[in-house]
N, C-alpha and C. Protein backbone atom coordinates (compact mmCIF):
# COMPACT_ATOMS: atom_id res chain seq x y z
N UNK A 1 -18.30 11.35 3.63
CA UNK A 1 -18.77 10.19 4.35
C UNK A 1 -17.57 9.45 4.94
N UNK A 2 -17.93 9.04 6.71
CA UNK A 2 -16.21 8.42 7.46
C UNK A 2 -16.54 6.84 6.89
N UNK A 3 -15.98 6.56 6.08
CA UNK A 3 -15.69 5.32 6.18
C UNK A 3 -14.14 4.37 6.22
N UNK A 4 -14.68 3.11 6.38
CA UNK A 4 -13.50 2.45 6.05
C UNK A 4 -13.17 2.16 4.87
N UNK A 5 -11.56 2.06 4.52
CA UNK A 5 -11.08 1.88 2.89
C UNK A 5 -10.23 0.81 2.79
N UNK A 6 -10.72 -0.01 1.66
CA UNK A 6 -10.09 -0.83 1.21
C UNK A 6 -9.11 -0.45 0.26
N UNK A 7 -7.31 -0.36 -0.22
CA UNK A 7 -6.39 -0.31 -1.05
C UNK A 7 -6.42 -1.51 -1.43
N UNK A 8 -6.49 -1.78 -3.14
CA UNK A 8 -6.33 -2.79 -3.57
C UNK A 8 -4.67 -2.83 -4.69
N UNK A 9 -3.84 -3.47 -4.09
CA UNK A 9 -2.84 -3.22 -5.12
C UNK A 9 -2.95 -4.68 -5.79
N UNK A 10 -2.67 -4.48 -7.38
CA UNK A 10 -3.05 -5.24 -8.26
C UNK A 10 -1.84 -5.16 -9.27
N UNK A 11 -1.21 -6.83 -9.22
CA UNK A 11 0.16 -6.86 -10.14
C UNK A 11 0.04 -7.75 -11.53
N UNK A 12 0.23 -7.40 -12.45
CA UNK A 12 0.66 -8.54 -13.12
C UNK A 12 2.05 -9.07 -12.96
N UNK A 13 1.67 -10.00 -12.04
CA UNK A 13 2.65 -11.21 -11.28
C UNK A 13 3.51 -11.95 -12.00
N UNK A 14 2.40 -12.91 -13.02
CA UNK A 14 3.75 -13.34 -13.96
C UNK A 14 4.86 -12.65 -14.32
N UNK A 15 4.34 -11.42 -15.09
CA UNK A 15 5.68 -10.50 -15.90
C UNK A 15 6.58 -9.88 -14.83
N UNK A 16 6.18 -9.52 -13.67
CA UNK A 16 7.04 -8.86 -12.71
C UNK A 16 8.01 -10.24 -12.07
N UNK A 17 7.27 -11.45 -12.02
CA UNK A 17 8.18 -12.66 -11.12
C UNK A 17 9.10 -12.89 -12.25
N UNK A 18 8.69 -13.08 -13.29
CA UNK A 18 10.02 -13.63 -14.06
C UNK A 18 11.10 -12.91 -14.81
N UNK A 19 10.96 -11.47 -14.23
CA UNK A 19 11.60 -10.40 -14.76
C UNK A 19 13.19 -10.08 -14.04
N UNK A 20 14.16 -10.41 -14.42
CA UNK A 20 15.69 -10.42 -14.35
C UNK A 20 15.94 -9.17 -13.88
N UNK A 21 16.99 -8.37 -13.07
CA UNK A 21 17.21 -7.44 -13.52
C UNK A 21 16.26 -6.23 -13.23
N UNK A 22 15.28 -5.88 -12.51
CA UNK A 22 14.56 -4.82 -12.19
C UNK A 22 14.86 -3.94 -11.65
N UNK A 23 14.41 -2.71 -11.70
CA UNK A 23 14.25 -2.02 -10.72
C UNK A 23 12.78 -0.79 -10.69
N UNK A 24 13.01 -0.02 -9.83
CA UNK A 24 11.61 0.17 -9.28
C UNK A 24 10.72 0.61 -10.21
N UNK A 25 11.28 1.02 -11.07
CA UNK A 25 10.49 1.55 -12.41
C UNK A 25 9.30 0.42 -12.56
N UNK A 26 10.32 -0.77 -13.51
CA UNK A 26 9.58 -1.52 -13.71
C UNK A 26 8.42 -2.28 -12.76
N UNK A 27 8.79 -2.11 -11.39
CA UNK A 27 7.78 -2.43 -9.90
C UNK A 27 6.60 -1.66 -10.51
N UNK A 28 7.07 -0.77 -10.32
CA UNK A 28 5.88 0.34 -10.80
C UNK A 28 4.74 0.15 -12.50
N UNK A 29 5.37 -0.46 -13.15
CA UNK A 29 5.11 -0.49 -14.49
C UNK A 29 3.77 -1.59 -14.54
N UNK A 30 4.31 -2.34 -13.47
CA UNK A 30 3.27 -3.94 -13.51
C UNK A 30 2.57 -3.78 -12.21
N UNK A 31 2.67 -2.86 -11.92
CA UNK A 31 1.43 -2.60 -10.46
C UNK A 31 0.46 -1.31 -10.98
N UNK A 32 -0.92 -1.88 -10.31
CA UNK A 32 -1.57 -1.04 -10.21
C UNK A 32 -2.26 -0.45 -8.50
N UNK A 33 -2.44 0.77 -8.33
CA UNK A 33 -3.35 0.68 -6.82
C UNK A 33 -4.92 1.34 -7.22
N UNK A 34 -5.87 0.82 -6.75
CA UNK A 34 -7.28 1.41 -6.11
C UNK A 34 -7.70 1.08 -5.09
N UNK A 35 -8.55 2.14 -4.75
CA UNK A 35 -9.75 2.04 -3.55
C UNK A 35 -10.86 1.92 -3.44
N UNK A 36 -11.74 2.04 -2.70
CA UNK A 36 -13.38 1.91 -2.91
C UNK A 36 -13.36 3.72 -2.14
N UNK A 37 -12.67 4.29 -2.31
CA UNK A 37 -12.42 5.71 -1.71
C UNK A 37 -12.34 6.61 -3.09
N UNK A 38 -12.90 6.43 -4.03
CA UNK A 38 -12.09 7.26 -5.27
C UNK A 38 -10.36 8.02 -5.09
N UNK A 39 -9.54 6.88 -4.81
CA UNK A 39 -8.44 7.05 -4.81
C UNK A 39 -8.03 7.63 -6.63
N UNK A 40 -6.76 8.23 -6.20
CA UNK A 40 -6.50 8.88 -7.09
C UNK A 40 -4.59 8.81 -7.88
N UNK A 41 -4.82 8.94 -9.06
CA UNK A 41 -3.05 9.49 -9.42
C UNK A 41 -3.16 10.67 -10.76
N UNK A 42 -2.68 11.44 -10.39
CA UNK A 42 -2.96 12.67 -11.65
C UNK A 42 -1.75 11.69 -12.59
N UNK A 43 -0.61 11.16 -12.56
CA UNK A 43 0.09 10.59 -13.75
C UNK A 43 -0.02 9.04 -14.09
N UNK A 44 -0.81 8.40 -13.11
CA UNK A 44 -0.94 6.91 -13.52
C UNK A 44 0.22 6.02 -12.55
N UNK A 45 0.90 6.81 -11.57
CA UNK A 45 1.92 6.18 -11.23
C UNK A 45 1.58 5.58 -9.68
N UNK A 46 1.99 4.68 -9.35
CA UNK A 46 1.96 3.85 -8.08
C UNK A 46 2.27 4.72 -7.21
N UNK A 47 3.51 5.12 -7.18
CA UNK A 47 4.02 5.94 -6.29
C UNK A 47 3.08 7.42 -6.06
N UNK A 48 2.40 8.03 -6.84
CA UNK A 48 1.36 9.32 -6.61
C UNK A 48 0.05 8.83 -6.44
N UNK A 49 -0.32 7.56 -6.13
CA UNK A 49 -1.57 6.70 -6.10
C UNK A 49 -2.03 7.88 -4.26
N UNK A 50 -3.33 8.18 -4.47
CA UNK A 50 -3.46 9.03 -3.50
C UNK A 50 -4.63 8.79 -2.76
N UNK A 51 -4.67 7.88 -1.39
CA UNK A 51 -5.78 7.19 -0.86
C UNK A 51 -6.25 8.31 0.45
N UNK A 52 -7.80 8.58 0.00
CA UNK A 52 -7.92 9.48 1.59
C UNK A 52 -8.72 8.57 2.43
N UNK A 53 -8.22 8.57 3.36
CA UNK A 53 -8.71 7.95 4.38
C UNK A 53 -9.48 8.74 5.96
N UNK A 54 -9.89 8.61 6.78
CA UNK A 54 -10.82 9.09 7.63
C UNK A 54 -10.28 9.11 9.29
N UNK A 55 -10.45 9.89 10.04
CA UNK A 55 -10.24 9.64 11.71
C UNK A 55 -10.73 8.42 12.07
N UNK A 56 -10.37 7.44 12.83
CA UNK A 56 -10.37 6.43 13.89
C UNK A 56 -11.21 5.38 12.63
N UNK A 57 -10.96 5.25 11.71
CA UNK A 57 -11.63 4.15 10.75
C UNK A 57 -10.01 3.40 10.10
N UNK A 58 -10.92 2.34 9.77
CA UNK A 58 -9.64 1.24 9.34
C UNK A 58 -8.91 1.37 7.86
N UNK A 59 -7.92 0.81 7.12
CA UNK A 59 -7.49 1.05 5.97
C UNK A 59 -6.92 -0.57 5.74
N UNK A 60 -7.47 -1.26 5.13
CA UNK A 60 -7.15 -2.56 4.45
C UNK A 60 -6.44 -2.27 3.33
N UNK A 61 -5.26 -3.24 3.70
CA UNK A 61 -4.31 -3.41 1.94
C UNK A 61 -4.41 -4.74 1.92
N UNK A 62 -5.27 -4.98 0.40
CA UNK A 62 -5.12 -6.56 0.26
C UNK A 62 -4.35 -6.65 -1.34
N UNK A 63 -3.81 -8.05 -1.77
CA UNK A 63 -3.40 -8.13 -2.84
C UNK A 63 -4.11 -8.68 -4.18
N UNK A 64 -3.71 -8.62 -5.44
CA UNK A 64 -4.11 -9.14 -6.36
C UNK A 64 -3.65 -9.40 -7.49
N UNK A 65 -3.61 -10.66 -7.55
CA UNK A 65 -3.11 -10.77 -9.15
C UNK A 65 -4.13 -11.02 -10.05
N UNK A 66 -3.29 -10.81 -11.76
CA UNK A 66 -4.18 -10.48 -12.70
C UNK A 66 -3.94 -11.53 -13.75
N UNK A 67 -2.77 -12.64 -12.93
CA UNK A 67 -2.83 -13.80 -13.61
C UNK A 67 -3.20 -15.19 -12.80
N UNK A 68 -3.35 -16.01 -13.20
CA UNK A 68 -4.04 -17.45 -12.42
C UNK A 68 -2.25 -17.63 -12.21
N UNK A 69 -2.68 -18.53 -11.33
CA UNK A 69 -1.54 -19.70 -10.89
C UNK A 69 -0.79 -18.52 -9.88
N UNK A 70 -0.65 -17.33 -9.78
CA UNK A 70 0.23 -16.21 -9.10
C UNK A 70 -0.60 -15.81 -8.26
N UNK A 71 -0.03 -15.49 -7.04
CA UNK A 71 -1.02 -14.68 -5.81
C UNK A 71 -0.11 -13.81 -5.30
N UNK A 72 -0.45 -12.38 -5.05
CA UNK A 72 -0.12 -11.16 -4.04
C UNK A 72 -0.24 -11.06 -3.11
N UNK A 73 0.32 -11.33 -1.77
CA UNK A 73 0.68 -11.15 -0.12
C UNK A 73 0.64 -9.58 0.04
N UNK A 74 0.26 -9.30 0.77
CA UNK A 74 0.45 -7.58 1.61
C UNK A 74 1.30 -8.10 2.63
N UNK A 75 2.91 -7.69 2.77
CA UNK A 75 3.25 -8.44 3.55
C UNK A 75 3.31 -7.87 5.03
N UNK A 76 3.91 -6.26 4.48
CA UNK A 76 3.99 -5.23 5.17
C UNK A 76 3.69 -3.76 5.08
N UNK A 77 3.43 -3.07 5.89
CA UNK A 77 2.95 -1.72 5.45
C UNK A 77 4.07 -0.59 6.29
N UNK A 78 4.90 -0.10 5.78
CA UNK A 78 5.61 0.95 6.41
C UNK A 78 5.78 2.49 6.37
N UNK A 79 5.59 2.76 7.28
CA UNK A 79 5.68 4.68 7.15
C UNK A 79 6.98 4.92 6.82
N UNK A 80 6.85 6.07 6.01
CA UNK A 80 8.16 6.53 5.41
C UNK A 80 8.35 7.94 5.37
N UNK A 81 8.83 8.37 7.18
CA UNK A 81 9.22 9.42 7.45
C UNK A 81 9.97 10.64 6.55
N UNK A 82 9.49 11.44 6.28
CA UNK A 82 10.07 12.65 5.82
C UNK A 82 11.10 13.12 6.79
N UNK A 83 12.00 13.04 6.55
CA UNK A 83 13.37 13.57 7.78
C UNK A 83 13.59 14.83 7.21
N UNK A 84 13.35 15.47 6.33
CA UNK A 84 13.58 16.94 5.88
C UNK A 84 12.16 17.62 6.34
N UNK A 85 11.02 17.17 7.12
CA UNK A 85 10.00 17.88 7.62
C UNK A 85 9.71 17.54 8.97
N UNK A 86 9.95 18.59 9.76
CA UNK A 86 9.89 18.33 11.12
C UNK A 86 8.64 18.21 12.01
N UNK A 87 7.67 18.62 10.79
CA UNK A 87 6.38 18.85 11.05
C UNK A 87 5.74 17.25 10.74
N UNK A 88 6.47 16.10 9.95
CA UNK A 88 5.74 15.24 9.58
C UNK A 88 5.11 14.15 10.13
N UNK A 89 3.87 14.08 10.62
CA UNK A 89 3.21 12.94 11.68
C UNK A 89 3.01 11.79 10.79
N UNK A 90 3.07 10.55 11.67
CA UNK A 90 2.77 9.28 11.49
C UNK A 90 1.27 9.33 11.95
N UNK A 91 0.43 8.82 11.08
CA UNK A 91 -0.94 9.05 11.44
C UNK A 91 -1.81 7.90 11.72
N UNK A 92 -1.20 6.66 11.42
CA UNK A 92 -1.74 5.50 11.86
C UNK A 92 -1.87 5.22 13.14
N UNK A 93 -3.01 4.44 14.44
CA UNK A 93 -2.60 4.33 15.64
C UNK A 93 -1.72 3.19 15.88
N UNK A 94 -1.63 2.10 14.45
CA UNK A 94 -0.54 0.67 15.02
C UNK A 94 0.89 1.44 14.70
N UNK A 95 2.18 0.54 15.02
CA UNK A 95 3.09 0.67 14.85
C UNK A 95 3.61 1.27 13.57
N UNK A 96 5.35 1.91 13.55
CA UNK A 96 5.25 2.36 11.68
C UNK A 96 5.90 1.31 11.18
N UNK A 97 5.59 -0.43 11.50
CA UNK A 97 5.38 -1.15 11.15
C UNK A 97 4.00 -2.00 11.21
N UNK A 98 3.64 -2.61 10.03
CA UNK A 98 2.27 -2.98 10.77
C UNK A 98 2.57 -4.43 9.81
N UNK A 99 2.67 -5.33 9.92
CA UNK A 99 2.32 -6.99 9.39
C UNK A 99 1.70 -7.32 9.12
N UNK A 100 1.31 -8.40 7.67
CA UNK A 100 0.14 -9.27 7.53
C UNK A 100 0.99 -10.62 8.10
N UNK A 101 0.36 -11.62 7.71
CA UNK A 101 0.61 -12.75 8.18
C UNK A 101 1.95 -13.61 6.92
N UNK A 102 2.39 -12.90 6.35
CA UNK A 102 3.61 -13.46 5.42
C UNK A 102 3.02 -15.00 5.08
N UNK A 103 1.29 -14.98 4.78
CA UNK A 103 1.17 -16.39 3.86
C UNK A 103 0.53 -15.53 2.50
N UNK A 104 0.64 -16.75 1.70
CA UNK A 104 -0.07 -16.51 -0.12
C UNK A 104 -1.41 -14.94 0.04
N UNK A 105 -2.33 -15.28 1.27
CA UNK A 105 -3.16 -14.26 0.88
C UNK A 105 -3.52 -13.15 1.97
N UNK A 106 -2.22 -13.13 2.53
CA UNK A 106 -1.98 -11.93 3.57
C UNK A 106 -2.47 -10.42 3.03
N UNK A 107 -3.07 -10.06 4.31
CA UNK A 107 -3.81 -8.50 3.91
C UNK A 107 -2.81 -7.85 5.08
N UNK A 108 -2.95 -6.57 5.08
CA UNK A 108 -2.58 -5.87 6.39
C UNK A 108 -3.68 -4.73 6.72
N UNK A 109 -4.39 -4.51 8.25
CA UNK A 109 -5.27 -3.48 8.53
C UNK A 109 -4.56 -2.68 9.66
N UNK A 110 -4.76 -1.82 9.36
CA UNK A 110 -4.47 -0.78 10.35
C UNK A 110 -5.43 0.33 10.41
N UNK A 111 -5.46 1.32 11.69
CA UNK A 111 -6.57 2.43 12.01
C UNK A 111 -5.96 3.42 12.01
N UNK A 112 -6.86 5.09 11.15
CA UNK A 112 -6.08 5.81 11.38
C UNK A 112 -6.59 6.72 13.13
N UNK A 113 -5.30 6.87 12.89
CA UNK A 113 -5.62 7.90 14.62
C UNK A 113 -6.92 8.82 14.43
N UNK A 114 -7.04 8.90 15.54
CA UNK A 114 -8.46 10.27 16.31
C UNK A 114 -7.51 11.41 16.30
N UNK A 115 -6.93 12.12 15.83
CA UNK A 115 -6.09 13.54 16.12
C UNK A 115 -6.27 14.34 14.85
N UNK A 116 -7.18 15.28 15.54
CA UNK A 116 -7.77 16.54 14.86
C UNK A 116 -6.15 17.32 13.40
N UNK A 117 -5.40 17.46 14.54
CA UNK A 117 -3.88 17.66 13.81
C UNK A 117 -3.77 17.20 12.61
N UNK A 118 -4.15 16.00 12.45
CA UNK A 118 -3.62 15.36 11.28
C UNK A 118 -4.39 15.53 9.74
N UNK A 119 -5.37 16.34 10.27
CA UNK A 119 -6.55 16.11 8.69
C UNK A 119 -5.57 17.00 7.94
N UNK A 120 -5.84 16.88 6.77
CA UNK A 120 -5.45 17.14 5.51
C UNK A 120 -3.84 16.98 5.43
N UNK A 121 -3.14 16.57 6.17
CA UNK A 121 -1.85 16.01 6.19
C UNK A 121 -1.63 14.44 5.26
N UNK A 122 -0.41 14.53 4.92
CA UNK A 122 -0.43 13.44 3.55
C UNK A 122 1.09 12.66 4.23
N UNK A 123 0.69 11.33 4.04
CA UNK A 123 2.37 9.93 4.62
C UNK A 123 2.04 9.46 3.72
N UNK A 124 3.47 9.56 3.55
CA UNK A 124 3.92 8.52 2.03
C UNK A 124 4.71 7.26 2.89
N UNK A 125 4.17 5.82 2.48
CA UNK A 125 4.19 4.73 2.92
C UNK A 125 4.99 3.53 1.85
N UNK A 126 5.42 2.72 2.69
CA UNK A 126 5.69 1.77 1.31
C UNK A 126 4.59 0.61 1.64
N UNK A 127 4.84 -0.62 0.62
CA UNK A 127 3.87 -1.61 0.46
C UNK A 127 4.69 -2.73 0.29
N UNK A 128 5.25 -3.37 1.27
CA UNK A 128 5.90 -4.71 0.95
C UNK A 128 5.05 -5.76 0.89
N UNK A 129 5.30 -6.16 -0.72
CA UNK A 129 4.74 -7.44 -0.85
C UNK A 129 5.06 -8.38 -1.66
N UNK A 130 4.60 -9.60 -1.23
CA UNK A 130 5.03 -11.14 -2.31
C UNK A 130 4.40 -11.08 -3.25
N UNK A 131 5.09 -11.70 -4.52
CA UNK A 131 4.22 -12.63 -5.11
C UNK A 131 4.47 -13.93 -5.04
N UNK A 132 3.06 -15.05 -5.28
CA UNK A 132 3.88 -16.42 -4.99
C UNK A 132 3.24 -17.16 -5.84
N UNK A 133 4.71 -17.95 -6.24
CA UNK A 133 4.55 -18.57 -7.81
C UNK A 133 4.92 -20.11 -7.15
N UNK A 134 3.84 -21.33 -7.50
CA UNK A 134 4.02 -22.88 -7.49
C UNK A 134 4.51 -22.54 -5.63
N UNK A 135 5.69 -23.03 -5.04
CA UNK A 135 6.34 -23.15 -3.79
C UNK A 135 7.36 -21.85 -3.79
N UNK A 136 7.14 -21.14 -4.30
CA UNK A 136 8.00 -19.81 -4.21
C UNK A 136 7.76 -18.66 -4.02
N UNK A 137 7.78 -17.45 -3.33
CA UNK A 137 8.30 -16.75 -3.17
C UNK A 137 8.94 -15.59 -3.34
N UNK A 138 8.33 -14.24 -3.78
CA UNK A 138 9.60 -13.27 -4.52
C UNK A 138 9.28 -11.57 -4.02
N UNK A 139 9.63 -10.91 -3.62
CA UNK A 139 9.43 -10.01 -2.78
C UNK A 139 9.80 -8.55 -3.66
N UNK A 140 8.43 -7.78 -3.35
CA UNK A 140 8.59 -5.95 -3.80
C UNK A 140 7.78 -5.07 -3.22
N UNK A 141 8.22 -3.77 -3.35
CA UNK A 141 7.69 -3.00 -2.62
C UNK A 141 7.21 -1.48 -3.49
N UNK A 142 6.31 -1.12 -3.13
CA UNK A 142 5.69 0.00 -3.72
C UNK A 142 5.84 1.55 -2.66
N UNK A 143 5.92 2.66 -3.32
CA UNK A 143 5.08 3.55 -2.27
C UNK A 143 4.30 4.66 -2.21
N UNK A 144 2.81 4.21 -2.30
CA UNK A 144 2.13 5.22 -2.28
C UNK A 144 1.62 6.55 -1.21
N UNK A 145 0.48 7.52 -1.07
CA UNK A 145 0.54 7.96 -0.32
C UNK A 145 -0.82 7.68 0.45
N UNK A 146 -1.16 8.25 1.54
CA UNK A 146 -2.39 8.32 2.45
C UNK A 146 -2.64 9.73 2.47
N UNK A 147 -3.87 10.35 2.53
CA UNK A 147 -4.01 11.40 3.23
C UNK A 147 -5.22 11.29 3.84
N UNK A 148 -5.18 12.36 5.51
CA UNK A 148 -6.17 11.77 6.66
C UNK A 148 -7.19 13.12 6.13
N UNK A 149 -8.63 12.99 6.35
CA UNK A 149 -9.99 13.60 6.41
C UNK A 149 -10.50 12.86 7.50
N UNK A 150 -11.44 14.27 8.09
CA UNK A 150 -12.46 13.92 9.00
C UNK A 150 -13.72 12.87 8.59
């Protein structure tokens, strides 16, 4: 069935904002991703989070936190070219940048292309996003993958 998909990435915000010292591991440790697509990860990990998505239909990334007082921004969504595959298409039709609006409850949508080429082909993307704590501010990024179906 072509539909449109919602990615929901989901942080526990507190423990990741007040955490010293990170790195992507731990990004990974306090994020979760789903879809309304039976998205998938055979190990539980952010980074193998595996969203299929459809020809010329939309793909929403919105945020979520799993504590009060903290909110998740989608700030940005970026393709993340394989330079060791010459074969590797960008399959979105917006830019391989695409923007939310950089406030508290920024989403980002984008469409994937009409090109037959691309089905069963897989872009691994990142996920820049805030969390925002009282008047602040604090920035991470995830990266899962897409793969296109008719």
């Amino acid at each position: 069935m072509r539909k449109n998909v919602q990615i929901v990435l989901t942080v526990d915000a507190e423990k990741l904002y007040h955490m010293k010292n990170y790195n992507q591991d731990d990004i990974d440790t306090y994020c979760t991703l789903t879809d309304d697509n039976d998205g998938t990860t055979n190990n539980g990990k952010v980074q193998d989070f595996l969203s299929n998505v459809y020809l010329s239909k939309s793909v929403e990334w919105v945020g979520a936190s799993s504590n009060n007082d903290y909110s998740v921004a989608i700030d940005r969504i970026v393709y993340d070219f394989d330079l060791n595959d010459p074969t590797d298409i960008y399959f979105l039709e917006d830019d391989e940048k695409i923007y939310g609006t950089r406030e508290k409850n920024s989403k980002v949508v984008a469409t994937v292309k009409d090109q037959e080429d691309i089905v069963s082909t897989q872009n691994i993307y990142k996920i820049n996003f805030s969390i925002y704590y009282k008047n602040n501010r604090k920035e991470f990024l995830v990266d899962p993958k897409l793969k296109a179906n008719t």
